[in-house]
Protein backbone atom coordinates (compact mmCIF):
# COMPACT_ATOMS: atom_id res chain seq x y z
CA UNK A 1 133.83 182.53 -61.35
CA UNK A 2 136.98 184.78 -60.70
CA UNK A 3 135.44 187.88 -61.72
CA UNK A 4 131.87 187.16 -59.71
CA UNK A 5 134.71 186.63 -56.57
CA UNK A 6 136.99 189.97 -57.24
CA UNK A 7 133.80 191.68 -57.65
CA UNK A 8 132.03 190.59 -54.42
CA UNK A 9 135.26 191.57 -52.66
CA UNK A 10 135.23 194.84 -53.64
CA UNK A 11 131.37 195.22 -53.10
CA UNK A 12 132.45 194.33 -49.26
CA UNK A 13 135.15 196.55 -48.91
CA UNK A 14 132.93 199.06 -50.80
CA UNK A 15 130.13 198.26 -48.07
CA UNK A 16 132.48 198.70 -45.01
CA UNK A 17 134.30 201.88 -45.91
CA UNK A 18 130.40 203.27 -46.42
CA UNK A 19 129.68 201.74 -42.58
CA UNK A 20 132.40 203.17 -41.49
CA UNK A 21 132.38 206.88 -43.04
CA UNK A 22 128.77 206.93 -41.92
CA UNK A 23 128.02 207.34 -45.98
CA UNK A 24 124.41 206.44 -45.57
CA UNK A 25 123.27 206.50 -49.28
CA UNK A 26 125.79 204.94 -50.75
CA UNK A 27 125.58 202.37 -48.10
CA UNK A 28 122.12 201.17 -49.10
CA UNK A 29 122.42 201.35 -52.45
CA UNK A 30 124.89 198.68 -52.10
CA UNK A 31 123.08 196.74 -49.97
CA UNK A 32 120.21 197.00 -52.45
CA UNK A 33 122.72 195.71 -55.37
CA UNK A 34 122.80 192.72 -53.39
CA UNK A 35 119.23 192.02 -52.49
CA UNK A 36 118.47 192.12 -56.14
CA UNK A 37 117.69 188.32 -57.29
CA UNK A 38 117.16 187.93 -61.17
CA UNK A 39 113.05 186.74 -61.98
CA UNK A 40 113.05 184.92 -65.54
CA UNK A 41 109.66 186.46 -67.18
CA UNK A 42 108.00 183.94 -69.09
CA UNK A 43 106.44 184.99 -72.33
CA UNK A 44 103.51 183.60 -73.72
CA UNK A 45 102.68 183.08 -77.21
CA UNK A 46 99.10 182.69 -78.21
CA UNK A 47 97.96 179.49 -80.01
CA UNK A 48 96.39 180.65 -82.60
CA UNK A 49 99.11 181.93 -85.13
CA UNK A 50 97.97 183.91 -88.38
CA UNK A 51 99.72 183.02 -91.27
CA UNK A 52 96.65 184.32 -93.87
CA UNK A 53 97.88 188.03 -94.89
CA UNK A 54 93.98 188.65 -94.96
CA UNK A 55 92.93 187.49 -91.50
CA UNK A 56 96.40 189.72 -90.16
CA UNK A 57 95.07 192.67 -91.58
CA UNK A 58 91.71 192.12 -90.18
CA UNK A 59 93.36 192.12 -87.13
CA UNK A 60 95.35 194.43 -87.23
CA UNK A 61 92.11 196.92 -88.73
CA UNK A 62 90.16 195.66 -85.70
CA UNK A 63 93.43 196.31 -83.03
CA UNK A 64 93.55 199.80 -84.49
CA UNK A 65 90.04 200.38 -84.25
CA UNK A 66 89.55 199.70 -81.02
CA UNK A 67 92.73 201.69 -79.76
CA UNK A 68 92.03 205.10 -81.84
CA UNK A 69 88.06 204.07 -81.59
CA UNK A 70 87.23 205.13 -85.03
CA UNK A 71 83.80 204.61 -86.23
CA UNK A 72 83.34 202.96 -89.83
CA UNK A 73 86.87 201.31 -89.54
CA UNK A 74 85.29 198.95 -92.06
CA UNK A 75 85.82 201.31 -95.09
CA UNK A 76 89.88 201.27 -94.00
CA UNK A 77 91.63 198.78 -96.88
């Protein structure tokens, strides 16, 4: 909590010196430091988990065929 403290201080004192020098830039990228609020992303796992080393690579054939959109992609092993 000490270190969150010091370094709001000197974000202040950083923030006045810039108001007061006119330093317009720097200014608002300081304000912008502090208008940044951390968003968790939430990652979702599908239900259906493949544990058959078969049905994986006929995924992964059919996930590959449909990005490079190669015709016959059945003859790939």
């Amino acid at each position: 909590m000490y270190k969150k403290k010091k370094y709001m201080k000197a974000k202040i004192v950083e923030l006045e010196t810039n108001s007061k020098s006119k330093n317009v830039r720097d200014l608002c990228r300081c304000i912008s430091d502090f208008s940044w609020v951390y968003q968790p992303r939430s990652n979702v796992v599908k239900d259906d988990l493949v544990t058959n080393t078969l049905s994986i690579l006929a995924g992964w054939r059919n996930h590959f065929s449909q990005l490079l959109k190669v015709l016959g992609a059945n003859d790939i092993r």
